[in-house]
N, C-alpha and C. Protein backbone atom coordinates (compact mmCIF):
# COMPACT_ATOMS: atom_id res chain seq x y z
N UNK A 1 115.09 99.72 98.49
CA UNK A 1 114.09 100.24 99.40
C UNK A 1 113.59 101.58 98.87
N UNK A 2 112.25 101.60 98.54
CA UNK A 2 111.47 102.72 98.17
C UNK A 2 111.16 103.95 99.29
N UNK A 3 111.59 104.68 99.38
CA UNK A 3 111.10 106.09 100.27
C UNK A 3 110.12 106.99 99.23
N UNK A 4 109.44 107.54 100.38
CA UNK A 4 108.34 108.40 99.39
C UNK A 4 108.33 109.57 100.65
N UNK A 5 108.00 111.32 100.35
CA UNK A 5 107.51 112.15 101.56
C UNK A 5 106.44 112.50 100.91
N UNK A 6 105.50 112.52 102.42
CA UNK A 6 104.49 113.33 102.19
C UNK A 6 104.89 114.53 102.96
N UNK A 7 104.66 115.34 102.26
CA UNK A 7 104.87 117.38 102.76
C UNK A 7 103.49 117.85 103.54
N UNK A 8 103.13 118.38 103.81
CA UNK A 8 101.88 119.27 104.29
C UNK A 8 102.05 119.95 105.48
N UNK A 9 101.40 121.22 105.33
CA UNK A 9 101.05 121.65 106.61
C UNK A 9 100.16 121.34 107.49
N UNK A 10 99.44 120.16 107.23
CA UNK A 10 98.16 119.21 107.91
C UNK A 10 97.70 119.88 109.46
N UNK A 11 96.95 121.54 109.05
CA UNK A 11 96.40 122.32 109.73
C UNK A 11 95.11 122.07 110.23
N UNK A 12 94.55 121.25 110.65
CA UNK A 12 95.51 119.98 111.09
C UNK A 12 95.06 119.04 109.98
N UNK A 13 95.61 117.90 110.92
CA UNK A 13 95.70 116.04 109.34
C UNK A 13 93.81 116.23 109.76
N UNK A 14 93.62 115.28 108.05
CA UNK A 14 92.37 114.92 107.83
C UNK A 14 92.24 113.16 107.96
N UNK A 15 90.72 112.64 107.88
CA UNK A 15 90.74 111.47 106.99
C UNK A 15 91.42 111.49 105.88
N UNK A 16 91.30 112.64 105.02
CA UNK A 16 92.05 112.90 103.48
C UNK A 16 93.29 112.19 103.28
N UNK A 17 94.15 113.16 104.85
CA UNK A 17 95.25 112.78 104.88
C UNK A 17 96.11 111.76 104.75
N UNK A 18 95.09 110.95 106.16
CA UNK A 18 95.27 109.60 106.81
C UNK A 18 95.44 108.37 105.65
N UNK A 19 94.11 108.73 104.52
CA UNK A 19 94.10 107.71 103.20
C UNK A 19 95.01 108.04 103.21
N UNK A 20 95.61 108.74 102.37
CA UNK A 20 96.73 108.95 101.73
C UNK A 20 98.00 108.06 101.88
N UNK A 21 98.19 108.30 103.52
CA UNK A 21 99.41 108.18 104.44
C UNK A 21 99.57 106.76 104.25
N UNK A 22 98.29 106.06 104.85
CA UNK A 22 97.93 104.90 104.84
C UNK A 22 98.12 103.61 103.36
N UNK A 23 97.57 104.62 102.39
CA UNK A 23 97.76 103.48 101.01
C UNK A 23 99.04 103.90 100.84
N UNK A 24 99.98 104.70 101.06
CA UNK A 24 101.35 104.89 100.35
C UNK A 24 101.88 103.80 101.26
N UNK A 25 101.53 103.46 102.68
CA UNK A 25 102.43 102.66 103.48
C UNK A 25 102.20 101.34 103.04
N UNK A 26 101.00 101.06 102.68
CA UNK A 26 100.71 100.34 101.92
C UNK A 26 101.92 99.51 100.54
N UNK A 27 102.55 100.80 99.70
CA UNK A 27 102.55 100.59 98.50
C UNK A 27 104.17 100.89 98.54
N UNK A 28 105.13 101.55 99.15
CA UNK A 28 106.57 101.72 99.68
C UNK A 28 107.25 101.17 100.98
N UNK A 29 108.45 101.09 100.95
CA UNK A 29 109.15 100.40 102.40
C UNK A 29 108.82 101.32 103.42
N UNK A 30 109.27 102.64 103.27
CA UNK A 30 109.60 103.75 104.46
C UNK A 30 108.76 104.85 103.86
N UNK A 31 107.52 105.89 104.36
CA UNK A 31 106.61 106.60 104.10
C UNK A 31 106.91 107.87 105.31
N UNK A 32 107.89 109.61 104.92
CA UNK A 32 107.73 110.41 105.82
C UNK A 32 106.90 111.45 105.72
N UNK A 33 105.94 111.21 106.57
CA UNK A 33 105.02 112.31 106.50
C UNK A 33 105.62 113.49 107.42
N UNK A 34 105.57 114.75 106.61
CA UNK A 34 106.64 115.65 106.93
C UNK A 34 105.73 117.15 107.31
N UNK A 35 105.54 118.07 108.27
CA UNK A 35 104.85 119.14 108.54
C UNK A 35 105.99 120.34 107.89
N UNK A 36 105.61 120.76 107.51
CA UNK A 36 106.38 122.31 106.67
C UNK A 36 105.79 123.46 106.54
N UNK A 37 106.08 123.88 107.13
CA UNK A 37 105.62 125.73 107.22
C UNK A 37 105.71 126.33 106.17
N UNK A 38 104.26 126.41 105.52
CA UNK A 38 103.51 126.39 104.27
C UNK A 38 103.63 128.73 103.97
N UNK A 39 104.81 128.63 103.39
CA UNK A 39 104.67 129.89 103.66
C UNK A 39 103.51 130.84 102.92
N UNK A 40 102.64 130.16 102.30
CA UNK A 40 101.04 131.10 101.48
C UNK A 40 100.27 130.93 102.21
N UNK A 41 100.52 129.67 103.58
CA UNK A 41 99.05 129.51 104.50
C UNK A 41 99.32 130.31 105.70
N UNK A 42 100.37 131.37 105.78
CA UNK A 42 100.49 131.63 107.14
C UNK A 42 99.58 132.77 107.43
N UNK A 43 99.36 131.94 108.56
CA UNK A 43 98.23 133.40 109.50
C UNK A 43 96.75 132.18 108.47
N UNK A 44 96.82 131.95 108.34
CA UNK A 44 95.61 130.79 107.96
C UNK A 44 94.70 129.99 108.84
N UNK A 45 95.84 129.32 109.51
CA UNK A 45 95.81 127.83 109.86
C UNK A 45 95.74 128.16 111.50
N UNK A 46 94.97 127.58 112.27
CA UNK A 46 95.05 127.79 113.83
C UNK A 46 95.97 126.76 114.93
N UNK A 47 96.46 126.29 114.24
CA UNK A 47 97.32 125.16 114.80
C UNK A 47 98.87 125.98 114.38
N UNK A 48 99.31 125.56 115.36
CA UNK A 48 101.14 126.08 115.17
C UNK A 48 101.65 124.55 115.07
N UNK A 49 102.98 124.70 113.98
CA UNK A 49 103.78 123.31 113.61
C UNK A 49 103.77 122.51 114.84
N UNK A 50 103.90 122.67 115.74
CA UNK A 50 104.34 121.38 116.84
C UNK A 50 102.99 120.87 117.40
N UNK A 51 101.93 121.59 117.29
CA UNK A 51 100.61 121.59 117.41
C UNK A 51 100.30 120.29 116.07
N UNK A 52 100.80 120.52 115.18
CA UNK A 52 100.44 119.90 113.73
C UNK A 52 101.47 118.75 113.84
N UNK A 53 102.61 118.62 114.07
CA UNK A 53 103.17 117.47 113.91
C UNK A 53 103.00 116.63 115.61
N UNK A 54 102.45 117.30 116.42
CA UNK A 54 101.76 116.32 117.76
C UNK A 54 100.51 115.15 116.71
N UNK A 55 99.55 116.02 116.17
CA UNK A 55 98.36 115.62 115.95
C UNK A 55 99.27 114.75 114.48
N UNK A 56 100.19 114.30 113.92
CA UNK A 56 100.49 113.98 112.71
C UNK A 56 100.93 112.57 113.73
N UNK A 57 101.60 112.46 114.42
CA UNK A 57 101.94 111.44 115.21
C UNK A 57 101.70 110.75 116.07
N UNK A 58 100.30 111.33 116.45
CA UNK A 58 99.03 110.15 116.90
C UNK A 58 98.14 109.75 115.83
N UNK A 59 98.25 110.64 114.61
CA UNK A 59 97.17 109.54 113.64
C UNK A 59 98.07 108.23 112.79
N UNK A 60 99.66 109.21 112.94
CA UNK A 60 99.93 107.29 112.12
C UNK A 60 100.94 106.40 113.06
N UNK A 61 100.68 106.55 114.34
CA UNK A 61 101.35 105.96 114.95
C UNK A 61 101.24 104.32 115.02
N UNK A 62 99.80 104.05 114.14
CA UNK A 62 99.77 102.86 113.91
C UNK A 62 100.19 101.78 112.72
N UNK A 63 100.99 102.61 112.09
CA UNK A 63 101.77 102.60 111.09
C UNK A 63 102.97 102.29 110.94
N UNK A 64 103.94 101.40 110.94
CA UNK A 64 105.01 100.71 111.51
C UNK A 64 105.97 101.42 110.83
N UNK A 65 106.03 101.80 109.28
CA UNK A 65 106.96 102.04 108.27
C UNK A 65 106.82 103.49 107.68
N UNK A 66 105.73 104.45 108.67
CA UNK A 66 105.81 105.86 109.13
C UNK A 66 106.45 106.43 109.46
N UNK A 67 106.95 106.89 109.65
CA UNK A 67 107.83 108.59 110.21
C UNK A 67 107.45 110.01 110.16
N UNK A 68 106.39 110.32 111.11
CA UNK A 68 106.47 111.78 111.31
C UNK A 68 107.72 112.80 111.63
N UNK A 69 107.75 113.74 110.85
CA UNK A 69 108.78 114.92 111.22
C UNK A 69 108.28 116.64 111.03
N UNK A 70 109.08 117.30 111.05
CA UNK A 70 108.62 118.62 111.25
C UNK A 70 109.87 119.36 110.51
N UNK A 71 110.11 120.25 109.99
CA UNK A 71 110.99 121.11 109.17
C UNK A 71 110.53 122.23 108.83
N UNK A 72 111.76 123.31 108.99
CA UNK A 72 111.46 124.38 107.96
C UNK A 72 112.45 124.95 106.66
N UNK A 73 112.55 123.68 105.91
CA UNK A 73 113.45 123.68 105.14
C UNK A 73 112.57 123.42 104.04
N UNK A 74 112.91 123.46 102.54
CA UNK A 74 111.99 123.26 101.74
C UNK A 74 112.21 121.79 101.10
N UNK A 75 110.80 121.77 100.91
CA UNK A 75 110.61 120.37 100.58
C UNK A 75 111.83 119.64 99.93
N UNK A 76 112.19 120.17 98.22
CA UNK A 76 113.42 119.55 97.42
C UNK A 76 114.27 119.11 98.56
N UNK A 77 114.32 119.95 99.73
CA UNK A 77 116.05 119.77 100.18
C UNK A 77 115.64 118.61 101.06
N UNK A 78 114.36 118.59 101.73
CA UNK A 78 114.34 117.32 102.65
C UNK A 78 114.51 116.38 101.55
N UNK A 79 113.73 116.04 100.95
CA UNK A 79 113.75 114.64 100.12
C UNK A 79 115.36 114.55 99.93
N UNK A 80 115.91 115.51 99.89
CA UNK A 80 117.32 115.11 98.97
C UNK A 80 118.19 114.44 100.32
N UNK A 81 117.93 115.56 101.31
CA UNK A 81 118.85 114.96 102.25
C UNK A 81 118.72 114.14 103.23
N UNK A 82 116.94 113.48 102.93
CA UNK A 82 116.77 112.04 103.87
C UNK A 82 116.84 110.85 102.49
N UNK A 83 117.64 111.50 101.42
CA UNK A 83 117.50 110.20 100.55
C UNK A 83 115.94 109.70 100.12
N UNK A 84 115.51 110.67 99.56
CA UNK A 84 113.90 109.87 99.58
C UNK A 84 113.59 109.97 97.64
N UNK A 85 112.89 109.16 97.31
CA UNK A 85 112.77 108.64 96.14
C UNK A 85 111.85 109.57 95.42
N UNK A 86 110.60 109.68 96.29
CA UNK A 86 109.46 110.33 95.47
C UNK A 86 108.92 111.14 96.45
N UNK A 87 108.37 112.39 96.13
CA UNK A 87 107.33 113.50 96.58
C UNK A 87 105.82 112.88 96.26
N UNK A 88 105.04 112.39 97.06
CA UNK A 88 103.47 112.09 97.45
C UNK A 88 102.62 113.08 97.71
N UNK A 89 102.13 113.50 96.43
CA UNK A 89 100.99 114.34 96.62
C UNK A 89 99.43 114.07 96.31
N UNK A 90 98.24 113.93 97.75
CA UNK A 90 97.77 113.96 97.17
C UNK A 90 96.46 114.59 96.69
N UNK A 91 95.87 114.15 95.70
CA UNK A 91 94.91 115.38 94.95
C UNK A 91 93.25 114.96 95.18
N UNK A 92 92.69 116.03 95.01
CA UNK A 92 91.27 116.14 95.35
C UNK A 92 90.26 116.07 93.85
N UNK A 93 91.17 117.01 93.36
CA UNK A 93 90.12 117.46 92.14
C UNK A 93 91.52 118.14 91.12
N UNK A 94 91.07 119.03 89.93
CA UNK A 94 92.22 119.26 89.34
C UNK A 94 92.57 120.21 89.01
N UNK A 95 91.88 121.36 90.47
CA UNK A 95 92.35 122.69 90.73
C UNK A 95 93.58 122.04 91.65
N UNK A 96 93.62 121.06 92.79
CA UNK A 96 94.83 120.50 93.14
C UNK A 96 96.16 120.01 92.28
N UNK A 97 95.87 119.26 91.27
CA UNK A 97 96.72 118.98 90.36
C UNK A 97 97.00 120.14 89.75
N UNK A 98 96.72 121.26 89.43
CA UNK A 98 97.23 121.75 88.50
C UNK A 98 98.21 122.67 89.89
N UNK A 99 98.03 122.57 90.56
CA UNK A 99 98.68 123.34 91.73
C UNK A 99 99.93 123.09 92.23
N UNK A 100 100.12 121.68 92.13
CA UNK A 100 101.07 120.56 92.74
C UNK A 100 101.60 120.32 91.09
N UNK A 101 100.80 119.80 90.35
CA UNK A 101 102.17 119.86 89.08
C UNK A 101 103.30 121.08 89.11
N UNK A 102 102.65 122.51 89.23
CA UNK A 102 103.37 123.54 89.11
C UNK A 102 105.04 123.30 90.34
N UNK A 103 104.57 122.61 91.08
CA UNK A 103 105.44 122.44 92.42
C UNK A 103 106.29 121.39 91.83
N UNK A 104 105.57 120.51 91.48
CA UNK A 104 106.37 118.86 90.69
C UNK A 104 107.38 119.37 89.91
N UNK A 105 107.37 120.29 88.84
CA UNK A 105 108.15 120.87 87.79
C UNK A 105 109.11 121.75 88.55
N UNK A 106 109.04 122.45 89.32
CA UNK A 106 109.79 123.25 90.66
C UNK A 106 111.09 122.41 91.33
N UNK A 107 110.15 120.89 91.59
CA UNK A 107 111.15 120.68 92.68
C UNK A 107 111.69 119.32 91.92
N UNK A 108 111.45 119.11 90.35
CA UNK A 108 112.28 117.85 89.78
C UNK A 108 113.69 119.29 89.42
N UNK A 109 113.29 119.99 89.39
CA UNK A 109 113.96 121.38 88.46
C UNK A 109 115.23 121.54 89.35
N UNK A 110 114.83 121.83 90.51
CA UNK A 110 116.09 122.14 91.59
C UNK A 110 116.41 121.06 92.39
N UNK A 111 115.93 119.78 92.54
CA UNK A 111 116.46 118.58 93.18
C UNK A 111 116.44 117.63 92.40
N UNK A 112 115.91 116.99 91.82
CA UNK A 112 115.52 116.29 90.87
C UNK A 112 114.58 115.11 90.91
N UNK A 113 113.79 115.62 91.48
CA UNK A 113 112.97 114.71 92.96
C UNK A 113 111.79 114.39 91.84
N UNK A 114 111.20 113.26 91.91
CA UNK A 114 110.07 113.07 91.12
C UNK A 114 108.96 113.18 91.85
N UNK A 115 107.65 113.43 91.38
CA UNK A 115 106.68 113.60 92.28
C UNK A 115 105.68 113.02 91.84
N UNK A 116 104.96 111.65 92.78
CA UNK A 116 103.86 111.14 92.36
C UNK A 116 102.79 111.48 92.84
N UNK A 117 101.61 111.27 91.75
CA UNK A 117 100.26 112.08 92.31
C UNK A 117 99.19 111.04 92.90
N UNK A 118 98.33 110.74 93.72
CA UNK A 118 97.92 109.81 94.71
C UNK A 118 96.32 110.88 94.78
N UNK A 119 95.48 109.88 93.48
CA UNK A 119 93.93 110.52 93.82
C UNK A 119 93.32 110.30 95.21
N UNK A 120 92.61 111.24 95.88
CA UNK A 120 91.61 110.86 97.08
C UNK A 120 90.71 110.28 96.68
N UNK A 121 90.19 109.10 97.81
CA UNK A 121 89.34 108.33 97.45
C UNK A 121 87.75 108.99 97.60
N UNK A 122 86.41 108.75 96.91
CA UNK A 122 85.47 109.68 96.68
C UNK A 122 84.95 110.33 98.32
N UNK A 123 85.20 109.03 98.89
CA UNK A 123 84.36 109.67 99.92
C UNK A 123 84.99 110.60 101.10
N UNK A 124 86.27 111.10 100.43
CA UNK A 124 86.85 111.45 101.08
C UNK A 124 87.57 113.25 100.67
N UNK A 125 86.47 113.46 99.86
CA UNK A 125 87.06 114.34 98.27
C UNK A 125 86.48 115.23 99.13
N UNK A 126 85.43 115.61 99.62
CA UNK A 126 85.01 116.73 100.77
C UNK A 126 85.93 117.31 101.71
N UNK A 127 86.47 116.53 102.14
CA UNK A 127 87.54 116.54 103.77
C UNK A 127 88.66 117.55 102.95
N UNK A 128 88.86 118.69 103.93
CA UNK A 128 90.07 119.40 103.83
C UNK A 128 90.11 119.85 104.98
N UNK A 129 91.62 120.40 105.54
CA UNK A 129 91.84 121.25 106.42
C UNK A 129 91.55 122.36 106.92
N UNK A 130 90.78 123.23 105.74
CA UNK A 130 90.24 124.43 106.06
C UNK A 130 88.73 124.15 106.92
N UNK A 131 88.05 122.51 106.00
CA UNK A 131 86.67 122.69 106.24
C UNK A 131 86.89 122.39 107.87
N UNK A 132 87.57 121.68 107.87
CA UNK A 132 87.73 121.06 109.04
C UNK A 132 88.13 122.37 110.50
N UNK A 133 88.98 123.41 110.03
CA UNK A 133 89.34 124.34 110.52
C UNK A 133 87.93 125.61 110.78
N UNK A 134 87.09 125.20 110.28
CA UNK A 134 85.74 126.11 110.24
C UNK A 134 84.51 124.94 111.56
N UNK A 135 84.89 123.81 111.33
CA UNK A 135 84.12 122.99 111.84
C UNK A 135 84.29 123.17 113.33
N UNK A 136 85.99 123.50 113.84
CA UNK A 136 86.54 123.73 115.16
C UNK A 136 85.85 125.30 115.63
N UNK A 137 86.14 125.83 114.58
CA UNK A 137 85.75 127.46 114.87
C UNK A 137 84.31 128.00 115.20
N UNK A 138 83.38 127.01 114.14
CA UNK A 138 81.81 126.83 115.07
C UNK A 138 81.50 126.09 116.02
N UNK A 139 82.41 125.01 116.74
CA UNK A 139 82.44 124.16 118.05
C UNK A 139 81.86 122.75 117.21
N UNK A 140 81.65 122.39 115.99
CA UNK A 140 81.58 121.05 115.76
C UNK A 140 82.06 120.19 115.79
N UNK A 141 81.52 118.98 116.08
CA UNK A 141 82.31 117.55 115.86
C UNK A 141 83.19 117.34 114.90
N UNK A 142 84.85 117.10 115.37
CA UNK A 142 85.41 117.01 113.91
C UNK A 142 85.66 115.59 113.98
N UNK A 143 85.40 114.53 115.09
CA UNK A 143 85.17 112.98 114.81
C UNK A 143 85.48 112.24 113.92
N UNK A 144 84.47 112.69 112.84
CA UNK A 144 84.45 111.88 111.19
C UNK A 144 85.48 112.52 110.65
N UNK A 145 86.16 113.61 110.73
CA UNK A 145 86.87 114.03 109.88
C UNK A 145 88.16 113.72 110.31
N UNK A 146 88.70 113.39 111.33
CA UNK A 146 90.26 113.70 111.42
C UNK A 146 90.33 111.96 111.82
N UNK A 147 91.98 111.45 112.05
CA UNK A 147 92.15 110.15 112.43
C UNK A 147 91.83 109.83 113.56
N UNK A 148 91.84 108.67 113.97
CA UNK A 148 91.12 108.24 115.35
C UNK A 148 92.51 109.30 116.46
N UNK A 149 91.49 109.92 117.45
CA UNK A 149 93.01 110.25 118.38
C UNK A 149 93.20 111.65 118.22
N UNK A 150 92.94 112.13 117.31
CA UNK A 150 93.52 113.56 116.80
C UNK A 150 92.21 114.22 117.18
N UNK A 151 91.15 113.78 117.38
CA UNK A 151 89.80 114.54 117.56
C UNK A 151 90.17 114.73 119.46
N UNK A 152 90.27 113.84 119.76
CA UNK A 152 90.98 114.11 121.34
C UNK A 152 91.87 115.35 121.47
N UNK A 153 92.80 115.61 120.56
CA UNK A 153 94.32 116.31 120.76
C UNK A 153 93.39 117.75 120.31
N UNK A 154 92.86 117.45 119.94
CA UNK A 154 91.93 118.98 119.17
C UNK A 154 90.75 119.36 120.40
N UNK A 155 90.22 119.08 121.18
CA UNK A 155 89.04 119.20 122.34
C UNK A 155 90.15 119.86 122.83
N UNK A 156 91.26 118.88 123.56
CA UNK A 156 92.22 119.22 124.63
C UNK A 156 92.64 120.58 124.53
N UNK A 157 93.37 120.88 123.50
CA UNK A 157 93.99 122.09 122.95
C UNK A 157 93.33 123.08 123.00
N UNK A 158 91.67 122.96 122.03
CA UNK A 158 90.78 124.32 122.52
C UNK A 158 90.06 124.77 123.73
N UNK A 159 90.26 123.80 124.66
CA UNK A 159 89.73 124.34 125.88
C UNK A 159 89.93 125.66 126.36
């Protein structure tokens, strides 16, 4: 049985994300998408972790072989100590890759965790968390951008 984590601080989750989440469940037995307190994004992001792993667990709740969680432990050590096979990262362009290799080499180094890289699909290469985090902050529709469900959890919250 193949395990794979996905890490992020998904301030909040995107479509980006959702691909992601979605073709890995696709492609492994057990897929944990994991919220981690991103310590270079703090004071960034307008969502607090439980805020982020609410909205992580209505977008893949339709996902049978999912597992949302929340931690503030670092990545190497989750993978090691839920037994998980591979680190799922994935990339936009190859200011991302070169970002996440640096991390890949980090965390085969101190866990021995391998890390596979998972391109975004084109139409989806726009979508990030920040844009998306600017879209809330001028009162726009974030609809198209986030998973079905999570655009709800996001109205609710900024009221």
């Amino acid at each position: 049985m193949k395990r794979v984590l996905i890490p992020g601080s998904f301030d909040p989750v995107t479509i980006g994300h959702y691909d992601i989440i979605k073709r890995c469940a696709e492609m492994f037995d057990e897929v944990y998408v994991v919220v981690f307190q991103n310590t270079e994004k703090k004071g960034k992001g307008i969502f607090d972790g439980e805020d982020c792993y609410e909205m992580m667990k209505i977008a893949v709740r339709d996902l049978p072989n999912v597992h949302a969680d929340i931690t503030d432990t670092l990545v190497v050590d989750y993978a090691v100590a839920h037994n998980i096979d591979f680190i799922v990262k994935g990339v936009r362009d190859t200011i991302d890759f070169e970002y996440e290799y640096d991390l890949f080499v980090i965390n085969r180094s101190i866990g021995g965790v391998n890390t596979i890289f998972v391109p975004s699909l084109p139409e989806y290469r726009h979508v990030s968390s920040t844009f998306v985090r600017d879209m809330i902050k001028y009162g726009r529709d974030v609809t198209p951008y986030v998973p079905t469900g999570v655009d709800e959890y996001i109205k609710n919250k900024k009221r």
